[in-house]
C-alpha atoms as a PDB file:
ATOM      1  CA  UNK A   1     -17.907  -9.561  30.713  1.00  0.00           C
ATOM      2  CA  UNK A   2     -15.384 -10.846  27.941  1.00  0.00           C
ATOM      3  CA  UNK A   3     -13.925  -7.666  26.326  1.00  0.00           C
ATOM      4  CA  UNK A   4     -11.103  -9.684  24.514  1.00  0.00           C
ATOM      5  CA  UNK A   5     -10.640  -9.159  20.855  1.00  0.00           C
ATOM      6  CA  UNK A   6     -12.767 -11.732  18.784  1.00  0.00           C
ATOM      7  CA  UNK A   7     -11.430 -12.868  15.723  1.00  0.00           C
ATOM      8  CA  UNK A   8     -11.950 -14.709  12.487  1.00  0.00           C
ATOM      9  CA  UNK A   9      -9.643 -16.607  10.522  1.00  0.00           C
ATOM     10  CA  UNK A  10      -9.990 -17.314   7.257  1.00  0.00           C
ATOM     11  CA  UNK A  11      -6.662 -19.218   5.391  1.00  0.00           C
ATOM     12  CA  UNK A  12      -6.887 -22.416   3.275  1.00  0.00           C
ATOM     13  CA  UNK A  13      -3.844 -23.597   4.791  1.00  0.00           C
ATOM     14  CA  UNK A  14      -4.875 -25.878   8.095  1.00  0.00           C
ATOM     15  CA  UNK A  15      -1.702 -25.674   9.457  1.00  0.00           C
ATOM     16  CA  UNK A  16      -1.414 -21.982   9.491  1.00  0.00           C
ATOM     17  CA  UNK A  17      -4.759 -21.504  10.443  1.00  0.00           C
ATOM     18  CA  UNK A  18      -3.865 -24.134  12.989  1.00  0.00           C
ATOM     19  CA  UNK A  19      -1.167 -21.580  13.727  1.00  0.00           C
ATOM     20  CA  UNK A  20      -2.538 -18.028  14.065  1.00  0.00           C
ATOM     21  CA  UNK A  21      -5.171 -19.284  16.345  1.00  0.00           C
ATOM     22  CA  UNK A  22      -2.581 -20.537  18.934  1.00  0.00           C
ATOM     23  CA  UNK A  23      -0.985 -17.211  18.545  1.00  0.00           C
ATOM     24  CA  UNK A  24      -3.893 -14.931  19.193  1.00  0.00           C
ATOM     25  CA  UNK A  25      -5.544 -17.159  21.750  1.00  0.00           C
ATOM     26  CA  UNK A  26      -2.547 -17.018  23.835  1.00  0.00           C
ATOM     27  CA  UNK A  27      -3.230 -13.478  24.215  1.00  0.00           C
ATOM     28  CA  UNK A  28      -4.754 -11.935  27.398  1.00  0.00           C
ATOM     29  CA  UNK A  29      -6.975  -9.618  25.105  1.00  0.00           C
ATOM     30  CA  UNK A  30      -7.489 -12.171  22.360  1.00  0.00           C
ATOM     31  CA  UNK A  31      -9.996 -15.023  21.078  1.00  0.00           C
ATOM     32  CA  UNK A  32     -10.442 -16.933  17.844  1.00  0.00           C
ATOM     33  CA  UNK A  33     -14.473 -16.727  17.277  1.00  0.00           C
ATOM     34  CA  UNK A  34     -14.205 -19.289  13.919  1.00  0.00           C
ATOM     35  CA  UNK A  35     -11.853 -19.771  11.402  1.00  0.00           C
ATOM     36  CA  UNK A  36     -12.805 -20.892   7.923  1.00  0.00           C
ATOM     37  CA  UNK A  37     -10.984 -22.799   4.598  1.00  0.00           C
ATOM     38  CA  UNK A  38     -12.263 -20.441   1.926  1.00  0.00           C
ATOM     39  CA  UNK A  39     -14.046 -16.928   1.378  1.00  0.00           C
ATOM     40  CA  UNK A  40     -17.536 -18.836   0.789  1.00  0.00           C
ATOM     41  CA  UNK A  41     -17.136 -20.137   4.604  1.00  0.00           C
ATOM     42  CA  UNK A  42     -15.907 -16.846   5.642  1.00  0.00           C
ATOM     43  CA  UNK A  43     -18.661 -14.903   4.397  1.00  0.00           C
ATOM     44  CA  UNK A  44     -21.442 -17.369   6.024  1.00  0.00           C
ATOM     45  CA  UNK A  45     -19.440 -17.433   9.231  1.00  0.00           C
ATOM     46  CA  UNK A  46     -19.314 -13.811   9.274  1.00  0.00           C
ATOM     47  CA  UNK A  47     -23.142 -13.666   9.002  1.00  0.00           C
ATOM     48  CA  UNK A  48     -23.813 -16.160  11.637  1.00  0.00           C
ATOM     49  CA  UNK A  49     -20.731 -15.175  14.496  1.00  0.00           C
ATOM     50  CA  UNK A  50     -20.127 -11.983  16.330  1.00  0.00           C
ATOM     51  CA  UNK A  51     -16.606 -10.616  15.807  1.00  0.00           C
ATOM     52  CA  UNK A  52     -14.493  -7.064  16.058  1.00  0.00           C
ATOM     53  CA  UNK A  53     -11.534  -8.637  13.308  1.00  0.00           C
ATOM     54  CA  UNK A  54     -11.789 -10.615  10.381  1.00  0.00           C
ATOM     55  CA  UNK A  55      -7.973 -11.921   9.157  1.00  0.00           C
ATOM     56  CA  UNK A  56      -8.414 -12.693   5.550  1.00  0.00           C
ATOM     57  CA  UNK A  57      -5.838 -14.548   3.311  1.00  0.00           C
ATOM     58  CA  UNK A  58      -6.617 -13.607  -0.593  1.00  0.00           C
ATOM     59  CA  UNK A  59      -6.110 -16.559  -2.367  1.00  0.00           C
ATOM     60  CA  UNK A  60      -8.141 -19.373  -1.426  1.00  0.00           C
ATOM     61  CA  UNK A  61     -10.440 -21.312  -3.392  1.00  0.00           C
ATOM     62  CA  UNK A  62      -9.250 -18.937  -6.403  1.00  0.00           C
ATOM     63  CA  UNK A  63      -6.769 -15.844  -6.597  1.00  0.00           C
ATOM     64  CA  UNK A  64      -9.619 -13.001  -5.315  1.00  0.00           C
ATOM     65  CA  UNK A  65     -11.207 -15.221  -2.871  1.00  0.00           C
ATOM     66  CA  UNK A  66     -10.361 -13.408  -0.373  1.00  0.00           C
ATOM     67  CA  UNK A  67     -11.355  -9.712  -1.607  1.00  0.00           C
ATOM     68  CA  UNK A  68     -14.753 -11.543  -2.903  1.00  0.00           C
ATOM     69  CA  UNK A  69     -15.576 -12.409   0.082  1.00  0.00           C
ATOM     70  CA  UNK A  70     -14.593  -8.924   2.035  1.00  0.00           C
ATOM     71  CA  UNK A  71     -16.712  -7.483  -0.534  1.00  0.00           C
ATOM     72  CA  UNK A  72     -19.620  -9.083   0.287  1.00  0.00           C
ATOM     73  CA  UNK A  73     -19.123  -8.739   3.990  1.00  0.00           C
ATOM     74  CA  UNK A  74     -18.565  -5.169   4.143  1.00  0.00           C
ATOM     75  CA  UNK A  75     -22.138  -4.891   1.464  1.00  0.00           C
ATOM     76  CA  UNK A  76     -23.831  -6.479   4.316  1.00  0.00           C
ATOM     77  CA  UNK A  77     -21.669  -4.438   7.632  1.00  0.00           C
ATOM     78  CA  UNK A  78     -19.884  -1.406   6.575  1.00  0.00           C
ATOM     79  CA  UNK A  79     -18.572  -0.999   9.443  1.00  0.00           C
ATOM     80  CA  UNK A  80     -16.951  -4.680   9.748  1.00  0.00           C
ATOM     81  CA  UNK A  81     -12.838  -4.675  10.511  1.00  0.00           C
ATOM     82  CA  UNK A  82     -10.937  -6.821   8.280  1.00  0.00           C
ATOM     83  CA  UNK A  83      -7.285  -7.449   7.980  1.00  0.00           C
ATOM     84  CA  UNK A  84      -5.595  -9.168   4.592  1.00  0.00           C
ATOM     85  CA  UNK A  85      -2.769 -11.362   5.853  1.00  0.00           C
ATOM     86  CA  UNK A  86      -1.176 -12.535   2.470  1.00  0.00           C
ATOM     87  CA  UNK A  87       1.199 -13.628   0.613  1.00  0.00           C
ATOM     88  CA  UNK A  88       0.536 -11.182  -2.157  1.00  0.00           C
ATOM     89  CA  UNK A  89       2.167  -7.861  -2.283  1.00  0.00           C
ATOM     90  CA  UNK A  90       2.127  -6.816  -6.309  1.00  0.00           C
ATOM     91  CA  UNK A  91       0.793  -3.335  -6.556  1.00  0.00           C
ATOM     92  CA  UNK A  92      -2.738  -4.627  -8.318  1.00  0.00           C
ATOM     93  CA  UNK A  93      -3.828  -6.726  -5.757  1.00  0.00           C
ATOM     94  CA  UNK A  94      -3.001  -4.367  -2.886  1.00  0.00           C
ATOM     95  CA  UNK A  95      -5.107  -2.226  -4.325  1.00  0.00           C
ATOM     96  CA  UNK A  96      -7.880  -4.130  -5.291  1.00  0.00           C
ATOM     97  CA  UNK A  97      -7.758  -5.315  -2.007  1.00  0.00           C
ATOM     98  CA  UNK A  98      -7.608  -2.260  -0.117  1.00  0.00           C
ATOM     99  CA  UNK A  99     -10.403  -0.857  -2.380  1.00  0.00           C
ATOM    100  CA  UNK A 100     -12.624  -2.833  -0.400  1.00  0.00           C
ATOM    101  CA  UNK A 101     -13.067  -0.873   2.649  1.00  0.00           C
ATOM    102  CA  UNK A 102     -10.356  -3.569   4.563  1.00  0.00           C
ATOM    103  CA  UNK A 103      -8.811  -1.566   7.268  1.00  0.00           C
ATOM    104  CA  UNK A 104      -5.035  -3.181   6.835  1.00  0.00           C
ATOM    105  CA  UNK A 105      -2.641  -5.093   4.774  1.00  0.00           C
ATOM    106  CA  UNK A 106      -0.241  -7.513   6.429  1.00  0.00           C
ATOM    107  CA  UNK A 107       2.309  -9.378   4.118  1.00  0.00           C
ATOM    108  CA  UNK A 108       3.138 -13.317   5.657  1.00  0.00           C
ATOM    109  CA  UNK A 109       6.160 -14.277   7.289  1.00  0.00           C
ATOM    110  CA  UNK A 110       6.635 -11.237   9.466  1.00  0.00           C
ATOM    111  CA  UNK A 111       7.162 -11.406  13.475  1.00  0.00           C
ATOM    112  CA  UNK A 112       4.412 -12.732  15.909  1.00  0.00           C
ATOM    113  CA  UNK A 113       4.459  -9.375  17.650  1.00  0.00           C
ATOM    114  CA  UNK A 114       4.295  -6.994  14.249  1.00  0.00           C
ATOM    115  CA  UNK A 115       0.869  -9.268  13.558  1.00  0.00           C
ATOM    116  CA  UNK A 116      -0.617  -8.852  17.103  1.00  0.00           C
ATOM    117  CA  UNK A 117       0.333  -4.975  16.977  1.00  0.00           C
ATOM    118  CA  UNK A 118      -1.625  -4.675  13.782  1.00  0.00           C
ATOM    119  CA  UNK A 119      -4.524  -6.613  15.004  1.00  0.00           C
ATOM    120  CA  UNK A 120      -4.542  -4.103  18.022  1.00  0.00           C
ATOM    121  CA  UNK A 121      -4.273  -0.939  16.153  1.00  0.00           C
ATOM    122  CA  UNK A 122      -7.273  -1.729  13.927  1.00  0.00           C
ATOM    123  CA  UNK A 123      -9.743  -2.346  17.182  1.00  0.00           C
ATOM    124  CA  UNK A 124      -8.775   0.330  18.199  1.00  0.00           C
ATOM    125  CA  UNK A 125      -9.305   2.673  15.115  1.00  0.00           C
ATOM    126  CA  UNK A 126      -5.555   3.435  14.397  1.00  0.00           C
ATOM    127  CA  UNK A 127      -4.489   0.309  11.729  1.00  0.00           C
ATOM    128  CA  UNK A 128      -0.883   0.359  10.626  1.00  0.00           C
ATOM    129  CA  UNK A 129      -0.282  -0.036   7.294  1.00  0.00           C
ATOM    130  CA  UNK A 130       3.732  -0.520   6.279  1.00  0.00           C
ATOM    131  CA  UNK A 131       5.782   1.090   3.963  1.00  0.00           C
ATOM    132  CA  UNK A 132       5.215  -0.865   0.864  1.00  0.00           C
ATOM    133  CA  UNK A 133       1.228  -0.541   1.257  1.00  0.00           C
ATOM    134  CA  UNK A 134       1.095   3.185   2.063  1.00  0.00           C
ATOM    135  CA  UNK A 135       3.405   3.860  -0.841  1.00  0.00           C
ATOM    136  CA  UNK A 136       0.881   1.817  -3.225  1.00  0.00           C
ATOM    137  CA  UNK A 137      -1.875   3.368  -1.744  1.00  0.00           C
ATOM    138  CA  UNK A 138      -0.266   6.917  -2.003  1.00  0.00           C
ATOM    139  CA  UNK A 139       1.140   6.434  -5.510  1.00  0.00           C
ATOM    140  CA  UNK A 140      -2.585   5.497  -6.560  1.00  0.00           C
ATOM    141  CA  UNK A 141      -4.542   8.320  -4.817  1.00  0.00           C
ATOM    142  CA  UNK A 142      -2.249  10.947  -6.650  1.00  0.00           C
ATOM    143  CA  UNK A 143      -2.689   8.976  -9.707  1.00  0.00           C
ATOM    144  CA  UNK A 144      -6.391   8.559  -9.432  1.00  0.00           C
ATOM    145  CA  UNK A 145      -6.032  12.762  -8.731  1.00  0.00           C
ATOM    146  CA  UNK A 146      -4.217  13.486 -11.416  1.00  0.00           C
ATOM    147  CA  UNK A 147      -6.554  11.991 -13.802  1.00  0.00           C
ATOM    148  CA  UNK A 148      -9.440  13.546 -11.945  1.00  0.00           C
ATOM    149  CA  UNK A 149      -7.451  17.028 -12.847  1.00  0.00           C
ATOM    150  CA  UNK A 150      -7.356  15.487 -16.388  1.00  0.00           C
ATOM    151  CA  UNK A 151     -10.937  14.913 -16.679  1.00  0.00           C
ATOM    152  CA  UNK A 152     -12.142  18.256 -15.481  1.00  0.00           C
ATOM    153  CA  UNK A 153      -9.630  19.762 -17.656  1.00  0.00           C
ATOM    154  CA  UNK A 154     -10.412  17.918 -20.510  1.00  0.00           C
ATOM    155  CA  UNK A 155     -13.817  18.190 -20.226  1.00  0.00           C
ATOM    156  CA  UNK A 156     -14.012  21.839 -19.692  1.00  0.00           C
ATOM    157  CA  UNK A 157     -11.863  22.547 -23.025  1.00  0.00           C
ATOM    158  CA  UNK A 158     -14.201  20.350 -24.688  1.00  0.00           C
ATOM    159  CA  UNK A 159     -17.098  22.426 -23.956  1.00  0.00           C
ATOM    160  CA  UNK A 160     -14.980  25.348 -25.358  1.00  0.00           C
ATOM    161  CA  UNK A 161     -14.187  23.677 -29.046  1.00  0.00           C
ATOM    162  CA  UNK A 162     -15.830  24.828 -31.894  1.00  0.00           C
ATOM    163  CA  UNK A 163     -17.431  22.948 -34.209  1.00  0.00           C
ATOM    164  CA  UNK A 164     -14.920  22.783 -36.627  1.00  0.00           C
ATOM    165  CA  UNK A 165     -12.447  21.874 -33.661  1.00  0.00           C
ATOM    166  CA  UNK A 166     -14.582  19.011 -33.028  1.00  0.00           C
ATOM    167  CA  UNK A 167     -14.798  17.345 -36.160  1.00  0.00           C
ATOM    168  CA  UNK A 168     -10.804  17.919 -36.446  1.00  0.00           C
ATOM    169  CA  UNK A 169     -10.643  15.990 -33.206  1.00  0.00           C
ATOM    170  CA  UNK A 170     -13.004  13.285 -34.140  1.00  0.00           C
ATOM    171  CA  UNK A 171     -10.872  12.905 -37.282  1.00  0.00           C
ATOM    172  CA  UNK A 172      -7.500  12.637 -35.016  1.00  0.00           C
ATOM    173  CA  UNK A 173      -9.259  10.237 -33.153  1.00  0.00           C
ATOM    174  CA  UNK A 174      -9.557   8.533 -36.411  1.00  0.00           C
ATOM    175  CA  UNK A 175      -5.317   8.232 -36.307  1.00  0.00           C
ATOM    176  CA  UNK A 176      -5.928  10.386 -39.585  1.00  0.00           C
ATOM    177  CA  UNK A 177      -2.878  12.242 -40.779  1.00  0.00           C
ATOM    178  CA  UNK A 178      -2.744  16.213 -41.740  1.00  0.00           C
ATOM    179  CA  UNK A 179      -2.891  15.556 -45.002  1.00  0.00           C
ATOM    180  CA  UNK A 180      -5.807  13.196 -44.961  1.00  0.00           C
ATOM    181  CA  UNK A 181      -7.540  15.252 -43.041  1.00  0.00           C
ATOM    182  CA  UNK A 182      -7.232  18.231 -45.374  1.00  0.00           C
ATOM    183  CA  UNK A 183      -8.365  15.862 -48.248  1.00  0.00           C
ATOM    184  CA  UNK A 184     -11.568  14.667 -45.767  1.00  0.00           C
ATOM    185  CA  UNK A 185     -12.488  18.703 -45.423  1.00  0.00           C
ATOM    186  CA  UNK A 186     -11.840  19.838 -48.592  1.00  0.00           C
ATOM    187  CA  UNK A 187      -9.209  22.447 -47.700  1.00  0.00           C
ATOM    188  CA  UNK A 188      -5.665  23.497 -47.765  1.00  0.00           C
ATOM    189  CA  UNK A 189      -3.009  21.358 -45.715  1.00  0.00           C
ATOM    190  CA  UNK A 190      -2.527  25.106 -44.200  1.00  0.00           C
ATOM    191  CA  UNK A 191      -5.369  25.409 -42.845  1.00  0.00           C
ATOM    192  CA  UNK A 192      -5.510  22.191 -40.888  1.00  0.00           C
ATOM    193  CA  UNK A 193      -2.249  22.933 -39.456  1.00  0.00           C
ATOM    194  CA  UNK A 194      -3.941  26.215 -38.105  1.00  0.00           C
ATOM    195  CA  UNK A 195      -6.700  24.829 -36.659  1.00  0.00           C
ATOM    196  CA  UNK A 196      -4.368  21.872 -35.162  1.00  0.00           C
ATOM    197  CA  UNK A 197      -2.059  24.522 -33.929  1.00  0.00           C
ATOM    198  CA  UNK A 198      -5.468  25.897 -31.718  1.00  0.00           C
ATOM    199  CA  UNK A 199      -6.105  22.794 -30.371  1.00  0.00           C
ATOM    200  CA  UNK A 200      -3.040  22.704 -29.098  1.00  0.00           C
ATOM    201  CA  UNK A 201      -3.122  26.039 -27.372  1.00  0.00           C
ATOM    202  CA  UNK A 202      -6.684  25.033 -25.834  1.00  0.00           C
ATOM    203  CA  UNK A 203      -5.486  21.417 -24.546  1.00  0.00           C
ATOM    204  CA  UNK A 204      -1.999  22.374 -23.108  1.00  0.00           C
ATOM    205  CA  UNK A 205      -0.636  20.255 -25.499  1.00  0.00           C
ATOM    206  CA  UNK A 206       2.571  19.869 -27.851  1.00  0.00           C
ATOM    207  CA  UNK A 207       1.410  17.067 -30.198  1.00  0.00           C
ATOM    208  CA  UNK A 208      -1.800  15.964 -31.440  1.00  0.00           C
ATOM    209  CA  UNK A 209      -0.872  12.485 -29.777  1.00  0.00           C
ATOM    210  CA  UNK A 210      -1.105  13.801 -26.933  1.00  0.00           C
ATOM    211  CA  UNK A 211      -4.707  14.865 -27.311  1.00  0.00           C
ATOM    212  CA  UNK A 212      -5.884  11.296 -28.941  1.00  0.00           C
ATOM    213  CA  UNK A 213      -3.992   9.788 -26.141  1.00  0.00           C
ATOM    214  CA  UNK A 214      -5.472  11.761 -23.048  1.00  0.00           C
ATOM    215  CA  UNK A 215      -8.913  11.887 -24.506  1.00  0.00           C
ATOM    216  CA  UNK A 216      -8.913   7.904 -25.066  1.00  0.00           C
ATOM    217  CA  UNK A 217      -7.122   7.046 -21.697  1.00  0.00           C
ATOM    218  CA  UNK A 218     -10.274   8.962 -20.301  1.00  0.00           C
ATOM    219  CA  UNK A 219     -13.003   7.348 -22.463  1.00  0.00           C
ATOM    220  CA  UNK A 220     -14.221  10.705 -23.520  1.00  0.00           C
ATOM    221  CA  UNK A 221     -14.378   9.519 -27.512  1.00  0.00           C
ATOM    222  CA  UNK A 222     -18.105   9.571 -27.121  1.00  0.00           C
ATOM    223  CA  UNK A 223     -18.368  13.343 -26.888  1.00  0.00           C
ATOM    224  CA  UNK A 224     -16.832  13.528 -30.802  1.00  0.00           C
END
């Protein structure tokens, strides 16, 4: 029974596809199943060849190649293992990339052995991501919590506003100043202020700004 590591390639460089297989078939617990040019052939070899790793370059026949085609891999096996090994390392494609499902990033040009310890750690259900990665990756989940705090926040002190309060905020939205706004009502310049002066209270807020901005950055105009 062959209980090496099977692996695809897929890089649109022959020579460094040439490359990595040499590398990983020289391995005891290694084999190169298939290799492929592009993410099309990728995701057709992947349908047709049995494999535990997939090592997937990004940019092949265009910029998102790769993540197209580990997108459509992983919709047809959730449960399929795939590397990046890329050139790319800017903080948007990491994280579209990762956003896949892929188990591990791997930037090129590193040592032989850092590659083949990755590829090891993902069979076995432990992938290593480095530094650079996990920071992204970090950085974005306490990002994508904050505005999750934001939302519930938001939304909760919407639910709260009067009705008054909500025209007032559908006229902010409006980049309408105080005085414009007083004009729009009908009332003293006073008595905006006062009603602004709530909203603030009820949104944790020092400027009006601040609510126009928030509530835009979290597509909640609709509810005004």
């Amino acid at each position: 029974m062959d209980d090496r590591i099977s692996l695809l390639i897929a890089d649109d460089f022959p020579i460094l596809l040439e490359d990595l297989s040499e590398i990983i078939n020289s391995q005891p617990d290694m084999k190169v199943v298939g290799t492929a040019l592009s993410g099309q052939k990728i995701v057709e070899l992947a349908s047709q060849v049995e494999f535990d790793i997939i090592l997937m370059d990004i940019e092949m026949e265009n910029l998102m190649a790769g993540i197209t085609a580990t997108e459509q891999i992983r919709d047809r096996d959730g449960t399929a293992k795939i590397i990046f090994l890329t050139a790319h390392e800017t903080k948007d494609i990491i994280i579209n990339a990762m956003a896949t499902g892929a188990v591990d990033y791997i930037v090129k040009g590193g040592k032989e052995e850092e590659l083949l310890h990755h590829i090891r750690s993902a069979y076995n259900d432990n992938p290593v991501m480095k530094g650079k990665v996990q920071q992204v990756l970090l950085q974005e989940y306490k990002r994508l919590q904050e505005s999750e705090k934001s939302l519930l926040f938001f939304i909760n002190n919407i639910s709260k506003l009067t009705s008054t309060e909500r025209a007032l905020v559908r006229l902010l939205l409006k980049d309408m100043k105080v005085n414009e706004i007083a004009k729009e009502r009908c009332v003293e310049v006073v008595t905006i202020k006062t009603q602004i002066k709530g909203l603030l209270r009820k949104f944790g807020c020092n400027r009006t700004k601040e609510i126009v901005k928030v509530i835009k950055e979290l597509n909640l105009s609709h509810l005004f």
